[in-house]
C-alpha atoms as a PDB file:
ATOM      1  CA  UNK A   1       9.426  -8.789  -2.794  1.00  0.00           C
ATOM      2  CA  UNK A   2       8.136  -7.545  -5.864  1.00  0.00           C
ATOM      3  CA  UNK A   3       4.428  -7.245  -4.282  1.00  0.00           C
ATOM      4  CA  UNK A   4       5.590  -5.471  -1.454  1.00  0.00           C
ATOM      5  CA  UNK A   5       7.200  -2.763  -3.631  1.00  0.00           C
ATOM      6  CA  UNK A   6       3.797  -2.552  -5.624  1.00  0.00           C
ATOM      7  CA  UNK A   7       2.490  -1.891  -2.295  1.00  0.00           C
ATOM      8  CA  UNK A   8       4.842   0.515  -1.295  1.00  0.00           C
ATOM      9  CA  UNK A   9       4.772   2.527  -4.955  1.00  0.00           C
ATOM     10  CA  UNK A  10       0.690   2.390  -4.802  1.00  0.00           C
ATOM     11  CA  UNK A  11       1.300   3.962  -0.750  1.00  0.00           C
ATOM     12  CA  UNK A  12       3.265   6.280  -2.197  1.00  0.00           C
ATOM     13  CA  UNK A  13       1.328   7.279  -5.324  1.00  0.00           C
ATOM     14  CA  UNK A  14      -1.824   7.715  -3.440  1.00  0.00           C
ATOM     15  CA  UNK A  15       0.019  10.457  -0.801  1.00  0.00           C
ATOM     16  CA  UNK A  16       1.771  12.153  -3.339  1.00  0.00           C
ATOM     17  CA  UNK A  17      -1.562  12.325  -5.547  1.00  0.00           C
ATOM     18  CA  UNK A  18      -3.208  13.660  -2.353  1.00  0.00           C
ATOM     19  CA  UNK A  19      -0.875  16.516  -1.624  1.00  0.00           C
ATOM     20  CA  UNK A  20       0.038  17.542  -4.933  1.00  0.00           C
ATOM     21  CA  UNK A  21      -3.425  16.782  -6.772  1.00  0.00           C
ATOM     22  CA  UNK A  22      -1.485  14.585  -9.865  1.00  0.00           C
ATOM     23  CA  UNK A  23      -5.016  13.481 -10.762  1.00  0.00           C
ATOM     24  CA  UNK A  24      -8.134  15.164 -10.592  1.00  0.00           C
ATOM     25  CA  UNK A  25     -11.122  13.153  -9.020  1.00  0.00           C
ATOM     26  CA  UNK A  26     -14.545  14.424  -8.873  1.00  0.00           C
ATOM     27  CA  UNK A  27     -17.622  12.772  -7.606  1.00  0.00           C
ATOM     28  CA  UNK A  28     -18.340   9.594  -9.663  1.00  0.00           C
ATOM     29  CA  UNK A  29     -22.074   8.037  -9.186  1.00  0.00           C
ATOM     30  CA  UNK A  30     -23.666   5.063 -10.549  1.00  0.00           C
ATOM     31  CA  UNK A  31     -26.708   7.367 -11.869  1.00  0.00           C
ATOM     32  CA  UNK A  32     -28.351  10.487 -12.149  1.00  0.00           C
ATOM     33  CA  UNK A  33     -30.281  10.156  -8.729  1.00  0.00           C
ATOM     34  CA  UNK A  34     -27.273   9.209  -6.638  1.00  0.00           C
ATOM     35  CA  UNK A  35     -27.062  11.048  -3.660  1.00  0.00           C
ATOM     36  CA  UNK A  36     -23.858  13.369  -3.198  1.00  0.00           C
ATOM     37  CA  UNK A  37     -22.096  12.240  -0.050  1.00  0.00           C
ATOM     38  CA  UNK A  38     -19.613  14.813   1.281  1.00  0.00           C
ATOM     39  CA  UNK A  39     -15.830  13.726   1.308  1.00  0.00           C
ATOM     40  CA  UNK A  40     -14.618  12.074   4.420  1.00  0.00           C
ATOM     41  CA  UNK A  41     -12.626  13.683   7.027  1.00  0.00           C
ATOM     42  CA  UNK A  42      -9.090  12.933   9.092  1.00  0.00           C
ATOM     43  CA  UNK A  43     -11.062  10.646  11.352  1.00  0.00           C
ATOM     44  CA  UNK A  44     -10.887   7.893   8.502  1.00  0.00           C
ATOM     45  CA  UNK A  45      -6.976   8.033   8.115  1.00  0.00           C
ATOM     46  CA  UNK A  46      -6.897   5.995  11.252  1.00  0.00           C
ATOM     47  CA  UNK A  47      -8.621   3.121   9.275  1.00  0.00           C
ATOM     48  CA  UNK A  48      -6.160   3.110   6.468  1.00  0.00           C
ATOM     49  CA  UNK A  49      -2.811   4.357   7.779  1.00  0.00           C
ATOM     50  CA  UNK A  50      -2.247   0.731   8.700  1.00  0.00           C
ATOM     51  CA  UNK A  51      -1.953  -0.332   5.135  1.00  0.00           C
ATOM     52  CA  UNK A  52       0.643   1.722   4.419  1.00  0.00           C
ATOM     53  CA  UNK A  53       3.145  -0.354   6.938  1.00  0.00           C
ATOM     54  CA  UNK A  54       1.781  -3.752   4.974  1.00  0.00           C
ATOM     55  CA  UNK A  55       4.351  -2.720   1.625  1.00  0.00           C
ATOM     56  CA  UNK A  56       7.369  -2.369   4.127  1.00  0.00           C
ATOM     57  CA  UNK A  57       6.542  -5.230   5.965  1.00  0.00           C
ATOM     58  CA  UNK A  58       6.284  -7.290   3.250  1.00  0.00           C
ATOM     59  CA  UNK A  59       9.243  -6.810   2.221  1.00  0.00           C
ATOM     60  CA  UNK A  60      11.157  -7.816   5.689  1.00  0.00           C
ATOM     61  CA  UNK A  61       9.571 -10.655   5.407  1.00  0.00           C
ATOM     62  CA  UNK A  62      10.631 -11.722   1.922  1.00  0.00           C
ATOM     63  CA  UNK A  63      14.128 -10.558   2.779  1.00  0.00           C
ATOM     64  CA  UNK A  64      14.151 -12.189   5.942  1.00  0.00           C
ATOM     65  CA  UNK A  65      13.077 -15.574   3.868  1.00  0.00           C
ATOM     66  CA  UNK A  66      15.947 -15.292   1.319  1.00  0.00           C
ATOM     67  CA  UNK A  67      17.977 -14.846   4.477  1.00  0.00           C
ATOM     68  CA  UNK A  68      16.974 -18.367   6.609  1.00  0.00           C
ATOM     69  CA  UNK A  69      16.634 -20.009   2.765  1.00  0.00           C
ATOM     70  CA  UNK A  70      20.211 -19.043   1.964  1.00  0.00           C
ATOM     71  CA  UNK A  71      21.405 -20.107   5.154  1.00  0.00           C
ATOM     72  CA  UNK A  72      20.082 -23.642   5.465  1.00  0.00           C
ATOM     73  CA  UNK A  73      21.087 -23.834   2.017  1.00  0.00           C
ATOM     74  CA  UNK A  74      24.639 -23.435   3.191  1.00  0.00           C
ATOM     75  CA  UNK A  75      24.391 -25.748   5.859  1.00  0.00           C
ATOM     76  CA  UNK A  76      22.636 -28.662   3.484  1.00  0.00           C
ATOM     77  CA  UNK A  77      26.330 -28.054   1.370  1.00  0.00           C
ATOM     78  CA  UNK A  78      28.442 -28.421   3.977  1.00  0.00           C
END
């Protein structure tokens, strides 16, 4: 559980850090004669709004493990 709540913090760090601009990034290149490649646009988010479902999800699952592990616990004990 502890991953998915590292997920969900990093989810949540990265849209807060978008909207409210807690760090600054500029353009970082390799060299001099990098090329500057303009930032991409709202068509991306498509790509990566999935990822922010996997910290959640992880977490269901865990908790849905400790669940069934408890349980057939119980039932080895009785």
């Amino acid at each position: 559980m502890a991953g998915g709540w590292s997920l969900v913090a990093i989810c949540v760090y990265f849209l807060l850090n978008q909207r409210f601009h807690l760090v600054q990034s500029g353009w970082v290149g390799i060299g001099d004669d990098e090329p500057v490649h303009p930032p991409p646009g709202w068509e991306v988010l498509r790509y990566y709004a999935p990822m922010l479902a996997w910290g959640p999800l992880v977490i269901s699952v865990a908790a849905d493990y400790r669940r069934r592990a408890a349980m057939i616990r119980r039932m080895e004990k009785a």
